[in-house]
Protein backbone atom coordinates (compact mmCIF):
# COMPACT_ATOMS: atom_id res chain seq x y z
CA UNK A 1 23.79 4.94 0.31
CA UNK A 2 27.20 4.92 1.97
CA UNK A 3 27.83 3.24 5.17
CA UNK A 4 28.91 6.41 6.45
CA UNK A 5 25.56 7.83 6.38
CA UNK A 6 24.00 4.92 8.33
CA UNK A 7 26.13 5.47 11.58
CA UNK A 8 23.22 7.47 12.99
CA UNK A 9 20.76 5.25 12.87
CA UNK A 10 21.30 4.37 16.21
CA UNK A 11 20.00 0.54 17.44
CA UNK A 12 18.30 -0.21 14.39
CA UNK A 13 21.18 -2.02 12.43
CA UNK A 14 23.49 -2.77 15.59
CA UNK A 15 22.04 -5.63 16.67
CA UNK A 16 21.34 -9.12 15.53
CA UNK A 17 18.01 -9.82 14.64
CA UNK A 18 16.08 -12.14 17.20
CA UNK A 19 13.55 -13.22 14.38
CA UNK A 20 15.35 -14.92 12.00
CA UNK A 21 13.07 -15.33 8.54
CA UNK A 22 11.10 -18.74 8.00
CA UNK A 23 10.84 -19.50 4.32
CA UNK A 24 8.16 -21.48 5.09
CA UNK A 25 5.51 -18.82 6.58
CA UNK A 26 4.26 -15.04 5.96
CA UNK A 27 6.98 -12.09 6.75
CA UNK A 28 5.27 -8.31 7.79
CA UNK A 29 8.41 -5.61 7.75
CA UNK A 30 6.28 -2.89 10.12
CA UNK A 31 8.14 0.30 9.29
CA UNK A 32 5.25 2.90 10.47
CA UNK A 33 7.22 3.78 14.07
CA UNK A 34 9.88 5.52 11.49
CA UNK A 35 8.87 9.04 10.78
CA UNK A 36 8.42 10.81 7.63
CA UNK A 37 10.87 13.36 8.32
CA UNK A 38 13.31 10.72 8.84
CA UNK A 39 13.61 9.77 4.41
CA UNK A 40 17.47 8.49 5.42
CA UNK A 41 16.51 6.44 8.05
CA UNK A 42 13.61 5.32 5.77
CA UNK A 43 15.60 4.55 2.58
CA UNK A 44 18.30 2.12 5.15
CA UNK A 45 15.19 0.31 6.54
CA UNK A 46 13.86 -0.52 3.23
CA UNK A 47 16.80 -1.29 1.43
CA UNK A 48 17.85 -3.47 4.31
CA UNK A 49 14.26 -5.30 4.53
CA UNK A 50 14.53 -5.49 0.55
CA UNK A 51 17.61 -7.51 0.59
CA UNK A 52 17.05 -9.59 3.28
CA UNK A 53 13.80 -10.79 1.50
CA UNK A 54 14.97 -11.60 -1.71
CA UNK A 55 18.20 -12.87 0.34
CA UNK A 56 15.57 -15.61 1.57
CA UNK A 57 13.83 -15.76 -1.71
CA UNK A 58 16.96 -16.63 -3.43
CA UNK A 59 17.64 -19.12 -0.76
CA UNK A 60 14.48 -21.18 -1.42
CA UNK A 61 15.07 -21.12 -5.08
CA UNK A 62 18.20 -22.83 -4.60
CA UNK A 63 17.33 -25.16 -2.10
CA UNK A 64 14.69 -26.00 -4.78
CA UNK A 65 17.00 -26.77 -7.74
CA UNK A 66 18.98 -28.47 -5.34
CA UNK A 67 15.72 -31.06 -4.67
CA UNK A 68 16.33 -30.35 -0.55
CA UNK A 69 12.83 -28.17 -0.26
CA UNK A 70 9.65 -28.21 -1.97
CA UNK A 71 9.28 -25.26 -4.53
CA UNK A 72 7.65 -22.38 -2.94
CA UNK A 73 5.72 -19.18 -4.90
CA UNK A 74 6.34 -16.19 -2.83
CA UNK A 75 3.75 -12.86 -2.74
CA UNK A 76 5.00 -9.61 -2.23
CA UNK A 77 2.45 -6.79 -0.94
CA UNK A 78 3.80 -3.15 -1.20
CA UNK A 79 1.35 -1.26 0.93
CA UNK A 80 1.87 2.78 0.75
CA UNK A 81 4.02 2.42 -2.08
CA UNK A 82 4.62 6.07 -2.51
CA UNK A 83 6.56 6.09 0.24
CA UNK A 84 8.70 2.81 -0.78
CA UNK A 85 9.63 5.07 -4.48
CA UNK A 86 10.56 8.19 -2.54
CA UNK A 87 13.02 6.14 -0.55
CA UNK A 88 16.66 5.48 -2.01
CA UNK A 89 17.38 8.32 -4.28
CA UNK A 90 15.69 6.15 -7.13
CA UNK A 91 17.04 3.06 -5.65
CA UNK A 92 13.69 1.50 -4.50
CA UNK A 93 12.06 2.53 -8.18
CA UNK A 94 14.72 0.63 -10.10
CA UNK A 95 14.34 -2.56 -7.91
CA UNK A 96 10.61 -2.46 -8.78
CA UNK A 97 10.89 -1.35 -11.94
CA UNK A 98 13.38 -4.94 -12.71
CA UNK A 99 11.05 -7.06 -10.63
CA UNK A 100 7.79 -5.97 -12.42
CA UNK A 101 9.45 -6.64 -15.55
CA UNK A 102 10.94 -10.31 -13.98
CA UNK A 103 9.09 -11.66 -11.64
CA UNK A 104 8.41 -14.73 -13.13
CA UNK A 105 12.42 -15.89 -13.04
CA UNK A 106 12.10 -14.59 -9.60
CA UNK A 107 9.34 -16.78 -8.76
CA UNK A 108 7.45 -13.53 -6.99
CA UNK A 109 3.95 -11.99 -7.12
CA UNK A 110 3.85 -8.29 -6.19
CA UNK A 111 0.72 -6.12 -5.03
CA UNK A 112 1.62 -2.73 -5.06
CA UNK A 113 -0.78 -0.26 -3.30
CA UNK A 114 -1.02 3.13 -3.18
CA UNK A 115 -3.38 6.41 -3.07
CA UNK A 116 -3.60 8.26 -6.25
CA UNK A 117 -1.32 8.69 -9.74
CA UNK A 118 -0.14 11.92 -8.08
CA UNK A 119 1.92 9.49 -6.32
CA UNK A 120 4.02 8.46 -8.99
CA UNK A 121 3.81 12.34 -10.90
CA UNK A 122 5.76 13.73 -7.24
CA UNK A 123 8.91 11.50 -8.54
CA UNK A 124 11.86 13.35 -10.24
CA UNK A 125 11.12 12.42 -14.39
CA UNK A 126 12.99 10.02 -14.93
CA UNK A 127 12.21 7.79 -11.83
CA UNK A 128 8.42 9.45 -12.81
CA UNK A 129 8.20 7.22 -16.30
CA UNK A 130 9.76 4.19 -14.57
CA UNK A 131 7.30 4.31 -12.21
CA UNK A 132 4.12 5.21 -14.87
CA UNK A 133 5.30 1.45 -16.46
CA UNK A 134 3.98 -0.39 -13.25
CA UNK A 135 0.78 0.27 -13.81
CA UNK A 136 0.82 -0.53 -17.53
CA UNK A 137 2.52 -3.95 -17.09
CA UNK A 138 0.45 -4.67 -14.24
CA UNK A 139 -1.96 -7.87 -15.21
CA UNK A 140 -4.64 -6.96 -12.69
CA UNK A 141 -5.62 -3.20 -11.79
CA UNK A 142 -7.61 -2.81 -8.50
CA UNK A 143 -9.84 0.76 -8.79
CA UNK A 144 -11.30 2.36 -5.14
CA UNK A 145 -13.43 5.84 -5.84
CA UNK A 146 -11.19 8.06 -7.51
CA UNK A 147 -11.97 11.79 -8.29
CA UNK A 148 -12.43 12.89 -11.65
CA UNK A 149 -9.06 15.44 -11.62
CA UNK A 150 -6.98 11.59 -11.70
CA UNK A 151 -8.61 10.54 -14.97
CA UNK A 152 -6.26 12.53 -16.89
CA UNK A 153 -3.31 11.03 -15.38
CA UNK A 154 -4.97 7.01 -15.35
CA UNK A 155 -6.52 6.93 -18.57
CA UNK A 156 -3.17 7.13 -21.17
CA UNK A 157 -2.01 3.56 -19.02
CA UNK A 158 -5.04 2.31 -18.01
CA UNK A 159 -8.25 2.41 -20.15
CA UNK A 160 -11.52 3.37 -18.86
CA UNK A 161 -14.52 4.07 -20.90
CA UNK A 162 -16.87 7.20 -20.00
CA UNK A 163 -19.25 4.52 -17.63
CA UNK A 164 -16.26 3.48 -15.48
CA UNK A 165 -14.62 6.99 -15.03
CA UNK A 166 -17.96 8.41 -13.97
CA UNK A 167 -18.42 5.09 -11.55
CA UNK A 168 -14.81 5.76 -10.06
CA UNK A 169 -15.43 9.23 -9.39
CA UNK A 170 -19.43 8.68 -7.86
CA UNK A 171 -17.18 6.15 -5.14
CA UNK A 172 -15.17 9.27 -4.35
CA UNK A 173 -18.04 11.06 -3.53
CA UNK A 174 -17.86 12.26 0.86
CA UNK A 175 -20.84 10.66 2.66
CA UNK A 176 -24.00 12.75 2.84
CA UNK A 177 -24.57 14.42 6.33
CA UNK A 178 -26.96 13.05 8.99
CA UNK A 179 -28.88 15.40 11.57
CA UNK A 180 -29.10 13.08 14.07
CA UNK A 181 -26.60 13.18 16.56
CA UNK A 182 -23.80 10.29 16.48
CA UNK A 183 -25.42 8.85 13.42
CA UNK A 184 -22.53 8.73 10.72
CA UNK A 185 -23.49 7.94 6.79
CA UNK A 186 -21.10 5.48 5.63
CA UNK A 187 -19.27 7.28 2.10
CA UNK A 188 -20.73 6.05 -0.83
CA UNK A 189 -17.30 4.48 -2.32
CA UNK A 190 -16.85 2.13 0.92
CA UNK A 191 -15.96 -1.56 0.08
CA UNK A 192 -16.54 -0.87 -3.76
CA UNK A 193 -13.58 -1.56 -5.80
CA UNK A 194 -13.53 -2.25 -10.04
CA UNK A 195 -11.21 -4.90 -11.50
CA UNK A 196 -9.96 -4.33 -14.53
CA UNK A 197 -7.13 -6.65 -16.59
CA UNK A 198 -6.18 -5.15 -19.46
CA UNK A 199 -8.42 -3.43 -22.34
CA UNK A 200 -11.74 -5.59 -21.02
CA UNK A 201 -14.65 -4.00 -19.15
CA UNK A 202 -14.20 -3.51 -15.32
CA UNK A 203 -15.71 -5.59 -12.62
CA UNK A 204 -17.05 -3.76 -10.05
CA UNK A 205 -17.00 -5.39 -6.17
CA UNK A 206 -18.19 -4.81 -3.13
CA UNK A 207 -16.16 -5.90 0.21
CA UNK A 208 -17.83 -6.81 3.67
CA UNK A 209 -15.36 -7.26 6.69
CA UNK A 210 -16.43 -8.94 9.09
CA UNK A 211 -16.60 -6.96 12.74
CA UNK A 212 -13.36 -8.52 13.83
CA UNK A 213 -11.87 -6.87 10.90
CA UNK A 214 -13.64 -3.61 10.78
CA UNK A 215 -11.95 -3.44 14.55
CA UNK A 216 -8.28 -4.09 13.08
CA UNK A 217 -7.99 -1.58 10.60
CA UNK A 218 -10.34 1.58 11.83
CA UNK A 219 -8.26 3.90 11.33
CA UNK A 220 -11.07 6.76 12.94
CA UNK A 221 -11.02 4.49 16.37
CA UNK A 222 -9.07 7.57 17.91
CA UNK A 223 -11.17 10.42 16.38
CA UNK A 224 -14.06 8.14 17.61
CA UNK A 225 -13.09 7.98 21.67
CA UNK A 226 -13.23 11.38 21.14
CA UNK A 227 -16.45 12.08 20.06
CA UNK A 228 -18.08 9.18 22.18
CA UNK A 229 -16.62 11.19 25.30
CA UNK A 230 -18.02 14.82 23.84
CA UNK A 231 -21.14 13.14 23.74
CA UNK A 232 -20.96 11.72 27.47
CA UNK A 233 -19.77 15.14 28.30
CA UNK A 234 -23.24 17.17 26.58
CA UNK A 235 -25.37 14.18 28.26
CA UNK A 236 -24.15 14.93 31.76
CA UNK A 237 -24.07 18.67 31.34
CA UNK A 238 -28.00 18.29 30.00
CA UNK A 239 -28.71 15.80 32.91
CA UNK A 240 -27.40 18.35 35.52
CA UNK A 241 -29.57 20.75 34.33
């Protein structure tokens, strides 16, 4: 990416930043206000949260050699990861690609999440097979319901026997209906996740959030208000009546 083609991106790389990293505490880069049309703007942002990272990664490696900072292990979650390999023109897939295959000289831990292998099939081929490598030199895979159309794709780099496909694909399955208004059937896959490392059998897990987390990360609060007021809207109507 030329510097030219940054010069409309408007405030975002203007200014100095007014929160300068700690290396001693968690970093979030929230990227969601940039929209998806906007795969330029995208690719800058990452690239530019990328380097300034590892820039403080690197830092605390050598202030560690150097015996002026205690050695630190640093954890680096990828969430919506398709969008992260569409960004760059292949750029973003390479730097994976060399950090899955050295993170240990790096010192860095990577969680890489994303939706289905279609994911990583909507790459160009040769950024494609890069990409089909993370999964197969990951050391941990983390499986939510899955439909049985991604088996095909998951099973050549991940192995699943018969049991585990059909479990996968069960999770998947849309919750049943309810004829009672405002009652909503949890989906059967909700919480359930199977570990698998390597060739061994999955471990299948279920995850309860507590209420306080349930409130951060509904994602159906907004589809929600609007059915609680449809409802307040029928119950007046049959009260006036």
């Amino acid at each position: 990416m030329t510097l030219l083609s940054t010069t409309g991106f408007g405030g975002l790389f203007s200014r100095e930043s007014s929160k300068p990293l700690q290396r001693d505490k968690p970093v979030v880069y929230d990227i969601s206000a940039i929209p998806q049309g906007e795969s330029d703007l995208l690719a800058a942002a990452l690239l530019a949260c990328w380097s300034n990272g590892f820039a403080t990664v690197n830092i605390a490696g050598i202030l560690a050699d150097a015996g002026l900072e205690p050695r630190r292990l640093y954890f680096l979650v990828m969430d919506e990861l398709h969008r992260i390999l569409r960004a760059g023109g292949g750029m973003m897939v390479d730097r994976i690609d060399y950090l899955t295959r050295l993170n240990r000289a790096e010192m860095v831990g990577q969680a890489m999440i994303t939706h289905t292998m279609k994911d990583l099939k909507a790459l160009p081929e040769s950024e494609r097979l890069k990409a089909m490598g993370f999964i197969e030199r990951s050391g941990m895979v983390i499986l939510g319901g899955l439909p049985g159309a991604e088996m095909p794709d998951l099973t050549p780099v991940l192995p699943l026997t018969q049991e585990e496909q059909a479990k996968l694909a069960s999770w998947a399955t849309p919750p049943s209906q309810s004829a009672k208004e405002g009652v909503k059937q949890d989906p059967p896959g909700r919480g359930k996740f199977l570990i698998k490392v390597g060739g061994r059998p999955g471990i299948p897990i279920r995850v309860r959030l507590t209420q306080r987390e349930l409130n951060l990360t509904n994602t159906n609060r907004k589809w929600q208000e609007v059915e609680a007021q449809r409802r307040a809207a029928r119950a007046q109507a049959r009260e006036a009546s």
